[in-house]
C-alpha atoms as a PDB file:
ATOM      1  CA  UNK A   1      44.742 -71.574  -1.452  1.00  0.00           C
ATOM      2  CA  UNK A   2      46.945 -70.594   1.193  1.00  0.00           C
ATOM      3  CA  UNK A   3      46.170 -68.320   4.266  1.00  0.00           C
ATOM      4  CA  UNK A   4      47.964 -65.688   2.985  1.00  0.00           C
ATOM      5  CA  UNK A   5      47.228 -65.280  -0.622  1.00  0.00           C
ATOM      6  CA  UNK A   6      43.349 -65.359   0.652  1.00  0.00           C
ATOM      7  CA  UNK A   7      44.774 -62.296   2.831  1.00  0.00           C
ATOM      8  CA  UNK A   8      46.128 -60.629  -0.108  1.00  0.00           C
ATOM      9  CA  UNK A   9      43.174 -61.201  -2.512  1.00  0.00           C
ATOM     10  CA  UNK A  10      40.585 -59.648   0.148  1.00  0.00           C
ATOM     11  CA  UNK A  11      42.985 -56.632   0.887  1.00  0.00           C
ATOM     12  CA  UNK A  12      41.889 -52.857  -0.346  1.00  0.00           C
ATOM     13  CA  UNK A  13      43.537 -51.772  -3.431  1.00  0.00           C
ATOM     14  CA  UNK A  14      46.232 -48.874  -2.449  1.00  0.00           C
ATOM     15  CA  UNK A  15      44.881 -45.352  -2.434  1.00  0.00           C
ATOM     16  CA  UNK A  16      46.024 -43.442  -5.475  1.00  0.00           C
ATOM     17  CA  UNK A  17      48.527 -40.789  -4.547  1.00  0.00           C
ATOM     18  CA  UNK A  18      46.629 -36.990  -4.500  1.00  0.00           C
ATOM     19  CA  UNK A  19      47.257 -34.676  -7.233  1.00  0.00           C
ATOM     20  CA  UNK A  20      50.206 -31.874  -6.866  1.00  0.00           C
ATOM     21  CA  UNK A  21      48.261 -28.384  -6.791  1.00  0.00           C
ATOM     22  CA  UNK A  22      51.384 -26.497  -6.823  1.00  0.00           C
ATOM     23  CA  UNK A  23      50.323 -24.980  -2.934  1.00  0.00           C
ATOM     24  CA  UNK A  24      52.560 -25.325  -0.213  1.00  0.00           C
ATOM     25  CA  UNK A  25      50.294 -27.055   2.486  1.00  0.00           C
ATOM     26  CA  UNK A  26      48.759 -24.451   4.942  1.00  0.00           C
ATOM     27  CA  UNK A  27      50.234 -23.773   8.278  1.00  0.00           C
ATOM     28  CA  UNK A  28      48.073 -23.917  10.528  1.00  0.00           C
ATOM     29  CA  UNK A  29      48.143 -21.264  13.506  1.00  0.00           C
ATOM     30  CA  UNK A  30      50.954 -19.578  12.044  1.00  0.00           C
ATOM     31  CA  UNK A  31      49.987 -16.200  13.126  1.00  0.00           C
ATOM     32  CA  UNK A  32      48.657 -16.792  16.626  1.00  0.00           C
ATOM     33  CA  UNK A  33      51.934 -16.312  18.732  1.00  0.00           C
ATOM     34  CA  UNK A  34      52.244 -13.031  17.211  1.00  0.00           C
ATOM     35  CA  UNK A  35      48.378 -12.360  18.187  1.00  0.00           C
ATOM     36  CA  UNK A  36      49.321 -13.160  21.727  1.00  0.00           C
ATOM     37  CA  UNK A  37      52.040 -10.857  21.629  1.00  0.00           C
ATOM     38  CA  UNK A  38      50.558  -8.212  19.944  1.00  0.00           C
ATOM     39  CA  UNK A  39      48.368  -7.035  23.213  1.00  0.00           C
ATOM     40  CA  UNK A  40      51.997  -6.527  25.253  1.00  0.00           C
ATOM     41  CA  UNK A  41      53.978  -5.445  22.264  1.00  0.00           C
ATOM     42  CA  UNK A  42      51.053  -2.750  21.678  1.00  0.00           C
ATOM     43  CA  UNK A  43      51.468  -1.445  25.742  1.00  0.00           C
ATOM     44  CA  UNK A  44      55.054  -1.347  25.206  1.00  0.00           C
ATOM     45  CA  UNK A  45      54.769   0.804  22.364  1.00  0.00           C
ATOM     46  CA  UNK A  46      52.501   3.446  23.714  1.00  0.00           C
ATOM     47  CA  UNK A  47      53.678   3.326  27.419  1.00  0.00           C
ATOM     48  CA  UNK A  48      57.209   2.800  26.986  1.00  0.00           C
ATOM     49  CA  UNK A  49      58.589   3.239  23.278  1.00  0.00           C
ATOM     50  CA  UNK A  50      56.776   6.387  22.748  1.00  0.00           C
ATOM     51  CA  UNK A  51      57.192   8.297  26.034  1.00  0.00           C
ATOM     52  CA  UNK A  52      60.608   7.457  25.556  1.00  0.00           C
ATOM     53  CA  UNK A  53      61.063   9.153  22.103  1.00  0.00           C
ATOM     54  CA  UNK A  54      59.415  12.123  23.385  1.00  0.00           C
ATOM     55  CA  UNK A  55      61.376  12.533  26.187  1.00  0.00           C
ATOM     56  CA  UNK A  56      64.279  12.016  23.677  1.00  0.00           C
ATOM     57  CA  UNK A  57      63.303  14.825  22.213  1.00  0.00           C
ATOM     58  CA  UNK A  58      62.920  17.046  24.905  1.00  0.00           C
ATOM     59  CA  UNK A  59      66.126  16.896  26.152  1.00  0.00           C
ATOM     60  CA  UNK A  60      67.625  18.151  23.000  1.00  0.00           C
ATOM     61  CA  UNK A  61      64.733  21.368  23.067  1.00  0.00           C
ATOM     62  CA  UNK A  62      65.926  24.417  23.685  1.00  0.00           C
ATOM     63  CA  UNK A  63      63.093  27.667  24.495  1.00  0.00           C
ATOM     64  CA  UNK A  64      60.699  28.847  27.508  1.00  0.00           C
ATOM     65  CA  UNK A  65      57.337  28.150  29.317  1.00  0.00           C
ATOM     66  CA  UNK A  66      56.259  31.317  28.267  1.00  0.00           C
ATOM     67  CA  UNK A  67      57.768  31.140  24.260  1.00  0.00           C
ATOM     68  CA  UNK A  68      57.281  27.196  23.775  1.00  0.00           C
ATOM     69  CA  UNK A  69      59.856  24.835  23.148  1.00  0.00           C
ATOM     70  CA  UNK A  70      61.034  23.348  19.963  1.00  0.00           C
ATOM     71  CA  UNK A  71      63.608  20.999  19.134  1.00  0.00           C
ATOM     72  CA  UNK A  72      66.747  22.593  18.218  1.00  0.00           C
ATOM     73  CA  UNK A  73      69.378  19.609  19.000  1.00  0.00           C
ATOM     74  CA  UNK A  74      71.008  20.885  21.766  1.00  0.00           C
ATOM     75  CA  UNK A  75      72.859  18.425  23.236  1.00  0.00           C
ATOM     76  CA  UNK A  76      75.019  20.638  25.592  1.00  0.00           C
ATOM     77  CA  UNK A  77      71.668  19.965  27.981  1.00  0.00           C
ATOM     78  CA  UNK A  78      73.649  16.557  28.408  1.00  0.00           C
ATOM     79  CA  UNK A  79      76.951  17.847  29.557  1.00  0.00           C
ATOM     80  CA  UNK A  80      75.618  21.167  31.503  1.00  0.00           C
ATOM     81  CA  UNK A  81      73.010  19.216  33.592  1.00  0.00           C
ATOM     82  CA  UNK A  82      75.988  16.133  34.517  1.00  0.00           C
ATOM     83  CA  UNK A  83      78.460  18.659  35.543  1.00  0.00           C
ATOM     84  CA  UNK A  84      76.069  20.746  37.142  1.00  0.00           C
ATOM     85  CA  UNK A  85      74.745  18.260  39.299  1.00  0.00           C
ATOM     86  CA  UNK A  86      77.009  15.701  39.328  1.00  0.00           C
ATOM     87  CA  UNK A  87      76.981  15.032  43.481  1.00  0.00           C
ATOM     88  CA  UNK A  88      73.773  14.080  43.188  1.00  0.00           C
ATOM     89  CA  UNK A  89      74.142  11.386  40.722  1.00  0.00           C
ATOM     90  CA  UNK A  90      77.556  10.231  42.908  1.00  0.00           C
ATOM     91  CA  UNK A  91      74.988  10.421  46.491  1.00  0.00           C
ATOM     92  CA  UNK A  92      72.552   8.661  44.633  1.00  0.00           C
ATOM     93  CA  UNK A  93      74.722   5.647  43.988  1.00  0.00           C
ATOM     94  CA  UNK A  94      76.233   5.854  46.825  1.00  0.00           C
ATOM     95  CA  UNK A  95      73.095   5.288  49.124  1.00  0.00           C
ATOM     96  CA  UNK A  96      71.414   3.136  46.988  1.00  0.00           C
ATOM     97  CA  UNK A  97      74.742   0.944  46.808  1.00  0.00           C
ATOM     98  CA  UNK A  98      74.531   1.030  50.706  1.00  0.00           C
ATOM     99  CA  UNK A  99      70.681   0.522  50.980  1.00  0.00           C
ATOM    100  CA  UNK A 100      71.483  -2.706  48.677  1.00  0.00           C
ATOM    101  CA  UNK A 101      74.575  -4.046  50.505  1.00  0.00           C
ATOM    102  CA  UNK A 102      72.457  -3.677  54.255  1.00  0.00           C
ATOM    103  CA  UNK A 103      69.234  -5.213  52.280  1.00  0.00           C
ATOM    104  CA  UNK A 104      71.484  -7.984  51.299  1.00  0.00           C
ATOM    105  CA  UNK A 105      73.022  -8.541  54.968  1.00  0.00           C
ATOM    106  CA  UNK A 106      69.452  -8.818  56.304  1.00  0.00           C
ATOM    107  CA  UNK A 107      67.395 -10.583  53.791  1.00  0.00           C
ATOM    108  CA  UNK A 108      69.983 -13.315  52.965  1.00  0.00           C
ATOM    109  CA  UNK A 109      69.811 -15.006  56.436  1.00  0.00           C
ATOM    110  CA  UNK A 110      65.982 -14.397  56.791  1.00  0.00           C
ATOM    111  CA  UNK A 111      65.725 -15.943  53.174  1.00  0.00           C
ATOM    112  CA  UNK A 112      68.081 -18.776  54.446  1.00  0.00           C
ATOM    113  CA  UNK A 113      65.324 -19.409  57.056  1.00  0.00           C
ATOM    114  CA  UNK A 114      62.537 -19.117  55.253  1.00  0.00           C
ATOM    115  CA  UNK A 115      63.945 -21.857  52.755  1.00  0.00           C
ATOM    116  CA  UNK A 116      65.343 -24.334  54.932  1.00  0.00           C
ATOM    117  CA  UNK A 117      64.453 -23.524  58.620  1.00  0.00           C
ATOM    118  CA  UNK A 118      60.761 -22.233  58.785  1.00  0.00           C
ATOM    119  CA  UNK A 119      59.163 -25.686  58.429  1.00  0.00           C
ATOM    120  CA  UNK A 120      55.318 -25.020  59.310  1.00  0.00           C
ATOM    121  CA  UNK A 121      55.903 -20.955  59.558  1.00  0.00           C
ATOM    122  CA  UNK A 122      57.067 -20.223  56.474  1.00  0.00           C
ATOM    123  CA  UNK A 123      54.053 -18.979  54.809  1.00  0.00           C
ATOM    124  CA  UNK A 124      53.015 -17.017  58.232  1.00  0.00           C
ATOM    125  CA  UNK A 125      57.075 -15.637  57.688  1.00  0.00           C
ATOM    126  CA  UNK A 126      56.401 -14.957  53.788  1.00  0.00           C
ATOM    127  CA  UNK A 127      53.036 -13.107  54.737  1.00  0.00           C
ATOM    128  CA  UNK A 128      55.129 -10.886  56.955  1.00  0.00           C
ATOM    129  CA  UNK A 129      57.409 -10.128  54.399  1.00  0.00           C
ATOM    130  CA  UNK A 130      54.729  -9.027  52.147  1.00  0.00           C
ATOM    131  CA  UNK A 131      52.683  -6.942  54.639  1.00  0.00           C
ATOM    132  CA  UNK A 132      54.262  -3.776  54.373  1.00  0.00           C
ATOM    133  CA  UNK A 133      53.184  -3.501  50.337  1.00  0.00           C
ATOM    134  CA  UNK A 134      49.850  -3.494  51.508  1.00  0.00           C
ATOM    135  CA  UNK A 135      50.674  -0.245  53.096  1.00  0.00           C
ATOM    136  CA  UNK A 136      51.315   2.826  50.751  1.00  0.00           C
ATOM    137  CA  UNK A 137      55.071   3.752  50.224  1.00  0.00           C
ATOM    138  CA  UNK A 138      54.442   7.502  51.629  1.00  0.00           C
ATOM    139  CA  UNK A 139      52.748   6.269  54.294  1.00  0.00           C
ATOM    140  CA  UNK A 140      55.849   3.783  54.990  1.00  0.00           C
ATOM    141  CA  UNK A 141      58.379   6.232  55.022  1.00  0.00           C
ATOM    142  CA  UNK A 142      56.441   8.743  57.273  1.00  0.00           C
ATOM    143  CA  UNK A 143      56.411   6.198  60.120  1.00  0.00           C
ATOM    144  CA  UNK A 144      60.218   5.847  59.728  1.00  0.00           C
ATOM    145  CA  UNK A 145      59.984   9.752  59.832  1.00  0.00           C
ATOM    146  CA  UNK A 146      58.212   9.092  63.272  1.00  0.00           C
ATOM    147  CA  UNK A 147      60.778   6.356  64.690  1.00  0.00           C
ATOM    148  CA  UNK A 148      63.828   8.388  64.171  1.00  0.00           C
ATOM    149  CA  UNK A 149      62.228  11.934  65.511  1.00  0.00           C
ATOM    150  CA  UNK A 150      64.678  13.507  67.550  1.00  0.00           C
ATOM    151  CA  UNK A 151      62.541  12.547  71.221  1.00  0.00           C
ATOM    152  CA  UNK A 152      61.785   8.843  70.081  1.00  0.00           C
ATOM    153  CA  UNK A 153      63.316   5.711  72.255  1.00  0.00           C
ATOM    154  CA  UNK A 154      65.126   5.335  68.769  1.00  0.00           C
ATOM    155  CA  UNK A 155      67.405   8.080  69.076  1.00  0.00           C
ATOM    156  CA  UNK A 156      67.832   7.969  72.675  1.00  0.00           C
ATOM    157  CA  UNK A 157      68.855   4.203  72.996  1.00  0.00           C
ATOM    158  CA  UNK A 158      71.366   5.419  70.494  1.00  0.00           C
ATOM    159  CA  UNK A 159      72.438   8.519  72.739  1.00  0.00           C
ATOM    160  CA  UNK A 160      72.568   6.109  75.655  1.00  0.00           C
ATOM    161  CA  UNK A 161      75.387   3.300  73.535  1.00  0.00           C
ATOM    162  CA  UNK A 162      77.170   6.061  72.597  1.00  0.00           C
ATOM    163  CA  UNK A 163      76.523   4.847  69.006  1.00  0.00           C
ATOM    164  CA  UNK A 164      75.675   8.257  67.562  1.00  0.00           C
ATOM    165  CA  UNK A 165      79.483   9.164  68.663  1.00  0.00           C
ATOM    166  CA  UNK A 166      80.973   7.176  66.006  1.00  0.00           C
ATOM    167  CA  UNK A 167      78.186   7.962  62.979  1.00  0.00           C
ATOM    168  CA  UNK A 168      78.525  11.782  63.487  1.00  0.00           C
ATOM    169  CA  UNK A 169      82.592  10.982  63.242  1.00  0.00           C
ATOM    170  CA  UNK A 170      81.971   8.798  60.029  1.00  0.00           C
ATOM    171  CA  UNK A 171      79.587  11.623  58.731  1.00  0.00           C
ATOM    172  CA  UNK A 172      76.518   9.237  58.803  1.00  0.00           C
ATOM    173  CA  UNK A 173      74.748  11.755  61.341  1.00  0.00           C
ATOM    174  CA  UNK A 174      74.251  15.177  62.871  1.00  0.00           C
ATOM    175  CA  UNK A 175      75.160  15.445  66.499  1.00  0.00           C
ATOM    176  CA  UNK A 176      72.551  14.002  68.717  1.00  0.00           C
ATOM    177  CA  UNK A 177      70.347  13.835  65.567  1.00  0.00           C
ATOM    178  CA  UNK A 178      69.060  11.152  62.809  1.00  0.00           C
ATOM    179  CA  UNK A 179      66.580  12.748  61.027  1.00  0.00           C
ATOM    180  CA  UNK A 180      67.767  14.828  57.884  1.00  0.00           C
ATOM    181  CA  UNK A 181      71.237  13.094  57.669  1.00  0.00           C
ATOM    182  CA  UNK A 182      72.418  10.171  55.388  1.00  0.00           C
ATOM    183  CA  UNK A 183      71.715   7.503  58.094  1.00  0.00           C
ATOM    184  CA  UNK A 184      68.039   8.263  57.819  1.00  0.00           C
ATOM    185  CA  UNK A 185      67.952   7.755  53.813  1.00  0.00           C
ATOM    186  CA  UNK A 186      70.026   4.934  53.681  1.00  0.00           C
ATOM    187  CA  UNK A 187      67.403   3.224  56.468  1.00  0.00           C
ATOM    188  CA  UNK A 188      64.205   4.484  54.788  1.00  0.00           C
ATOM    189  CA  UNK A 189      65.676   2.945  51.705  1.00  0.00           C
ATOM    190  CA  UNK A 190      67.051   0.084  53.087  1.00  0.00           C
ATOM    191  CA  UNK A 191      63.648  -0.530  54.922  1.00  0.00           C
ATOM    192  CA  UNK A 192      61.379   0.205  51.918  1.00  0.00           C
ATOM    193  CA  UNK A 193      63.223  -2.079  49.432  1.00  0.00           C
ATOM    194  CA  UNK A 194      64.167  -5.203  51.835  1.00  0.00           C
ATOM    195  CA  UNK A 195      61.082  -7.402  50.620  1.00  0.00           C
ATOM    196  CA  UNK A 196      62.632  -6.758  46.652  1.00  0.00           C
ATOM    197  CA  UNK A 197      65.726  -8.772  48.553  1.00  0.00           C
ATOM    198  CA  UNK A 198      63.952 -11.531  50.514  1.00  0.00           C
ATOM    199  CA  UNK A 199      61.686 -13.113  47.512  1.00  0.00           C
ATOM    200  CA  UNK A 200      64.568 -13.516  44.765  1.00  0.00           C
ATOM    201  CA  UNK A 201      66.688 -14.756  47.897  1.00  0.00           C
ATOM    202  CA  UNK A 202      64.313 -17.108  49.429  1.00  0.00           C
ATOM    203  CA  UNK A 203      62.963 -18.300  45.592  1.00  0.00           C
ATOM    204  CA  UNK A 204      66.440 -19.283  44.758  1.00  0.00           C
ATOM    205  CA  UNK A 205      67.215 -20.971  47.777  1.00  0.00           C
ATOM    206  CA  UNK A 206      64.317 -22.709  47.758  1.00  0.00           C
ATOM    207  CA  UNK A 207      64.954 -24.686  44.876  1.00  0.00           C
ATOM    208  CA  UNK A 208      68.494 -26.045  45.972  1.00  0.00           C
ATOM    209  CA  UNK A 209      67.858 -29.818  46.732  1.00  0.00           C
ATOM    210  CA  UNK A 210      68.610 -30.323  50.133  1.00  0.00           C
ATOM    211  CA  UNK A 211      70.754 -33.242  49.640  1.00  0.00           C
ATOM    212  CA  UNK A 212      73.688 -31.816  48.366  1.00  0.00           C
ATOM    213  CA  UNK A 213      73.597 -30.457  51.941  1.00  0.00           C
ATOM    214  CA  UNK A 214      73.868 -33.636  53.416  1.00  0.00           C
ATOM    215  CA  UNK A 215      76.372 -34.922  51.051  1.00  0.00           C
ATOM    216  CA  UNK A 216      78.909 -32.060  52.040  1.00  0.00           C
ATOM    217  CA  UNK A 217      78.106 -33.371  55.331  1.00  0.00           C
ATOM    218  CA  UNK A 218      79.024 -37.041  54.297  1.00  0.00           C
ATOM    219  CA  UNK A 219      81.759 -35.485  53.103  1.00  0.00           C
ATOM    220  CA  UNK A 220      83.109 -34.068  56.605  1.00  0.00           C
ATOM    221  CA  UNK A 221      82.669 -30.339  55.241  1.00  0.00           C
ATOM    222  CA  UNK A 222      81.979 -27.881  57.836  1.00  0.00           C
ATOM    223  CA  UNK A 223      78.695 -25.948  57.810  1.00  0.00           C
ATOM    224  CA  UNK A 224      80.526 -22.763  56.552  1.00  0.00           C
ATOM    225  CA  UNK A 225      82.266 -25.059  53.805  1.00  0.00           C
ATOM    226  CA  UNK A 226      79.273 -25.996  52.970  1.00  0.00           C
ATOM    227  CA  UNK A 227      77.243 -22.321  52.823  1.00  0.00           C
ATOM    228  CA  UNK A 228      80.799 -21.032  51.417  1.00  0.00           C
ATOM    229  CA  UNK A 229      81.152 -24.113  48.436  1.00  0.00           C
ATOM    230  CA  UNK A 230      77.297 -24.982  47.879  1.00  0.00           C
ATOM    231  CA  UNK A 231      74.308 -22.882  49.014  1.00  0.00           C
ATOM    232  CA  UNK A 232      76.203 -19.607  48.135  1.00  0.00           C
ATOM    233  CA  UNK A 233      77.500 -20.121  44.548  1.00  0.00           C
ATOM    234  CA  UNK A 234      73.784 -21.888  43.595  1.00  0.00           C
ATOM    235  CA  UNK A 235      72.012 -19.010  45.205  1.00  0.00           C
ATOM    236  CA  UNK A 236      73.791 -16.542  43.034  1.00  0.00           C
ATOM    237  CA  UNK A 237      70.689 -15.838  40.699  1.00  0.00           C
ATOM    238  CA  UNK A 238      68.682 -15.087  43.736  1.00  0.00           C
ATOM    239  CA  UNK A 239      71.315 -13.059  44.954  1.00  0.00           C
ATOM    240  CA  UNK A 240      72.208 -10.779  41.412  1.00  0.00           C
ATOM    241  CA  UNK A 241      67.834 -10.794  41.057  1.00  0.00           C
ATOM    242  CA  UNK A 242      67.718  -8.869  44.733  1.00  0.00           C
ATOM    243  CA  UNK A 243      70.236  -6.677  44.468  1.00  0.00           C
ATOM    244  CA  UNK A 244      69.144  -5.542  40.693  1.00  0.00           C
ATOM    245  CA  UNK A 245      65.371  -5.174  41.859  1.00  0.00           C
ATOM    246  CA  UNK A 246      66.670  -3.195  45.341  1.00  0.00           C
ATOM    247  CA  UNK A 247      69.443  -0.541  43.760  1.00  0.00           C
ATOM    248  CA  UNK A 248      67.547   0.220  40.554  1.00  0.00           C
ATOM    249  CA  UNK A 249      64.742   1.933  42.142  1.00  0.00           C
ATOM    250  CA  UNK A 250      66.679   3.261  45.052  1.00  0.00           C
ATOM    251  CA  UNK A 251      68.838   4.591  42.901  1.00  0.00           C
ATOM    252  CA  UNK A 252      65.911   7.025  41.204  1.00  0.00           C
ATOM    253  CA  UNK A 253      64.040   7.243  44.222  1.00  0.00           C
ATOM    254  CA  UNK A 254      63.084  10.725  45.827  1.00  0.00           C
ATOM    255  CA  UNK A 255      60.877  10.375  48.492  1.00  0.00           C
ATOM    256  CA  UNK A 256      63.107   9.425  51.063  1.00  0.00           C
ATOM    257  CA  UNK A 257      65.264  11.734  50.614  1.00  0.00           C
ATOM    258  CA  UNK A 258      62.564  14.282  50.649  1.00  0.00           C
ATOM    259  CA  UNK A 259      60.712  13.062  53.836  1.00  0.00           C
ATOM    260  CA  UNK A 260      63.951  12.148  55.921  1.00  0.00           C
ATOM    261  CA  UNK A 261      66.661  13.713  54.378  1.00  0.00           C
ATOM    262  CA  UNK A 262      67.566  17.612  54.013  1.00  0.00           C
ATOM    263  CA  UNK A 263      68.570  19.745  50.968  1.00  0.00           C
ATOM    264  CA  UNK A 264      72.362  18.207  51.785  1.00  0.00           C
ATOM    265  CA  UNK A 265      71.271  14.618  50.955  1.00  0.00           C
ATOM    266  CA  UNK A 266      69.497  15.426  47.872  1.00  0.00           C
ATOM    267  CA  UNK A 267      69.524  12.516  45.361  1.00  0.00           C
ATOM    268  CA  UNK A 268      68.893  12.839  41.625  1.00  0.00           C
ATOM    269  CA  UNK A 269      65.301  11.961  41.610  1.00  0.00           C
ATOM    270  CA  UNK A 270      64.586  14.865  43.767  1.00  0.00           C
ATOM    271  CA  UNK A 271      66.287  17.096  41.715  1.00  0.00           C
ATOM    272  CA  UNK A 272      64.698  15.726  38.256  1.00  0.00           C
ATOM    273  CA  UNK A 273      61.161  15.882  40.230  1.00  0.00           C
ATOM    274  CA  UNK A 274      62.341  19.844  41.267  1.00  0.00           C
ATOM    275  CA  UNK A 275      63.025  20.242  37.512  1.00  0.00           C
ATOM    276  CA  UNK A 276      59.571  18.842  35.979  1.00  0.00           C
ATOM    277  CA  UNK A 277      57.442  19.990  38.545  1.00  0.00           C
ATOM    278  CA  UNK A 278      58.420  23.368  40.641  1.00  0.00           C
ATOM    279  CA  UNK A 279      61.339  24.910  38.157  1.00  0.00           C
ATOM    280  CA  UNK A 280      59.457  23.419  34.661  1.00  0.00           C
ATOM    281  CA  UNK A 281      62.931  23.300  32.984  1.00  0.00           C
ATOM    282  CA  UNK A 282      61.847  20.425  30.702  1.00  0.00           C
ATOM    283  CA  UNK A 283      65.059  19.970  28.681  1.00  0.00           C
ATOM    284  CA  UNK A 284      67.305  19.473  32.031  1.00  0.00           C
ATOM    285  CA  UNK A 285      64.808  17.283  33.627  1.00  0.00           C
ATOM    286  CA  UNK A 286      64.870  14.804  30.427  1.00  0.00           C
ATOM    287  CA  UNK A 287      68.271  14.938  29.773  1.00  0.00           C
ATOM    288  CA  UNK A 288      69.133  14.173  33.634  1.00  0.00           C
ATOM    289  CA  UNK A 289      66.853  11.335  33.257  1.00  0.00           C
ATOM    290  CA  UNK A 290      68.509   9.796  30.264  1.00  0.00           C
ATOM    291  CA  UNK A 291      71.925   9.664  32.058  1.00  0.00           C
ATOM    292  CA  UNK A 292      70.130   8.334  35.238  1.00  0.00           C
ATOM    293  CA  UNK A 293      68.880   5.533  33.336  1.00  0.00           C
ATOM    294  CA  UNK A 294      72.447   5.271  31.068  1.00  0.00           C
ATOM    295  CA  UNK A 295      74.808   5.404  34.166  1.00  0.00           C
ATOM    296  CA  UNK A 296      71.747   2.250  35.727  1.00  0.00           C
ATOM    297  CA  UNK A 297      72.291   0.547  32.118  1.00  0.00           C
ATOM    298  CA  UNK A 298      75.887   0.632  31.978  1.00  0.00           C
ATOM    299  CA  UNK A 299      76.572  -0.544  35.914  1.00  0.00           C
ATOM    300  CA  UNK A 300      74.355  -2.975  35.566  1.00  0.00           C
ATOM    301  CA  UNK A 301      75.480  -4.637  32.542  1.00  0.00           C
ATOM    302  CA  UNK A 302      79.176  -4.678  34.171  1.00  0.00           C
ATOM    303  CA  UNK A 303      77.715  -6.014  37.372  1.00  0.00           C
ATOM    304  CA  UNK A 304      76.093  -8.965  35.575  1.00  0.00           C
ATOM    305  CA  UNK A 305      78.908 -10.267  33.548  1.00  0.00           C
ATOM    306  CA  UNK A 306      81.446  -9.654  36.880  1.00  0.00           C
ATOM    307  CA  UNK A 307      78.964 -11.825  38.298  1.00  0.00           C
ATOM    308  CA  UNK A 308      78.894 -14.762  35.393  1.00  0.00           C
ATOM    309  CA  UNK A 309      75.351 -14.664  35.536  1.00  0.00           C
ATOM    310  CA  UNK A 310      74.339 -13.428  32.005  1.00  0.00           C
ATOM    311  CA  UNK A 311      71.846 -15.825  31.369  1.00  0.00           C
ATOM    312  CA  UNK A 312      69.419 -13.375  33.380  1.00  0.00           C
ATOM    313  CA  UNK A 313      69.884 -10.992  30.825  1.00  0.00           C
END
């Protein structure tokens, strides 16, 4: 007998195929990515979803402190709150569009070291970057308050160049003063919001390999060819991620226009903060919120797809 029929004489017979039950077979773990996500989805609910509705509905609430509110759909809040206080809503962009364009101008080339220049100092440069969170935001802005009081070195180095000339001309200032003017804001804001700027910059740039820089080089581009042809256009997401995470919250923010600005450079979170807190009109306060966050929406949807970066969306 050969080697193989001795192979297939000792062999197992075949298994006999298991009986059909009729059951689809079970899936195992089916459910557990929506039990991770139901912990986050449950926050967002209560802390987000539900504030929102209510606020919803107390913008469309007509009534009194003393009588109550009740919701009566009055949705003329909408259009008598916008044209009442429309100039804030156009200062408010406008500062927080300037505080973003400045936080860009400074963070890009600090990122730009930081990435490719800082060698053994760039997590003592980082650090630095991140100190000022560990100080409170109020406590920020009142040291600005301090540098640009009217008998700092501040304000008198600017006296002495002659620089305060030109911003009083453009508007930016007051005479021989800084505090309670537009510069002020714009530099508490700028100030307060440059780290949002630096870590989307310096994240992006980080991960651009650096030989495509020395190709362009092989290539006999110049150093601005190269900036202007390679580092810029694959540092866009860093770029659209800074300026996003500065003007959004500058845009709503009231604090340094309270602390260093004057009842002349009001922006709309001071007046929806006057509104819930000293006048208690509830219905303007919510409805001036909803168009703050509407007008945020809408600009920032048109500034991502001008940008061709939707994929951060």
């Amino acid at each position: 007998m050969s080697t193989g029929t001795l192979a297939e004489a000792e062999a197992p017979p075949p298994l006999a195929p298991a009986p059909a039950t009729g059951k689809p077979p079970r899936r195992r773990g089916r459910w557990t990515p929506y039990l991770l996500l139901a912990p986050g989805l449950i926050w967002l609910l209560v802390f987000f979803a539900m504030p929102m509705v209510y606020q919803a509905s107390t913008s469309v609430q007509t009534g009194s402190l003393e009588d109550g509110y009740r919701v009566t759909w009055h949705f003329a809040t909408y259009w008598d709150a916008l044209s009442e206080y429309y100039p804030q809503f156009l200062r408010s962009v406008l500062y927080a569009g300037s505080a973003t364009i400045l936080c860009l101008l400074l963070g890009y080339p600090l990122a730009y070291l930081i990435a490719f220049r800082a060698g053994r100092w760039r997590n003592l440069i980082l650090i630095l970057v991140i100190a000022p969170f560990f100080t409170s935001f109020l406590i920020r802005t009142l040291a600005w308050k301090t540098i640009l009081s009217d008998g700092g070195p501040v304000v008198g180095a600017l006296n002495t160049l002659h620089v305060l000339d030109v911003t009083s001309w453009l508007g930016l200032t007051a005479g021989d003063r800084v505090l309670a003017t537009p510069l002020a804001v714009v530099c508490g804001l700028t100030y307060n919001f440059l780290p949002f700027m630096i870590l989307p910059l310096y994240t992006s740039l980080e991960r651009i390999d650096g030989r495509l820089h020395e190709a362009a080089g092989d290539l006999y581009a110049r150093p601005f060819t190269t900036f202007r042809k390679v580092t810029f256009p694959l540092s866009m997401p860093g770029v659209v991620s800074g300026t996003l995470l500065t003007f959004i919250p500058a845009s709503g923010d009231y604090v340094n226009a309270e602390l260093l600005g004057s009842t002349n450079t009001q922006m709309i979170g001071n007046v929806i903060q006057s509104q819930f807190l000293r006048i208690l009109d509830y219905p303007t306060a919510a409805a001036l919120s909803f168009i703050l966050m509407a007008a945020i929406l809408l600009m920032v949807t048109v500034y991502i797809r001008k940008s061709g970066t939707e994929d951060l969306v």
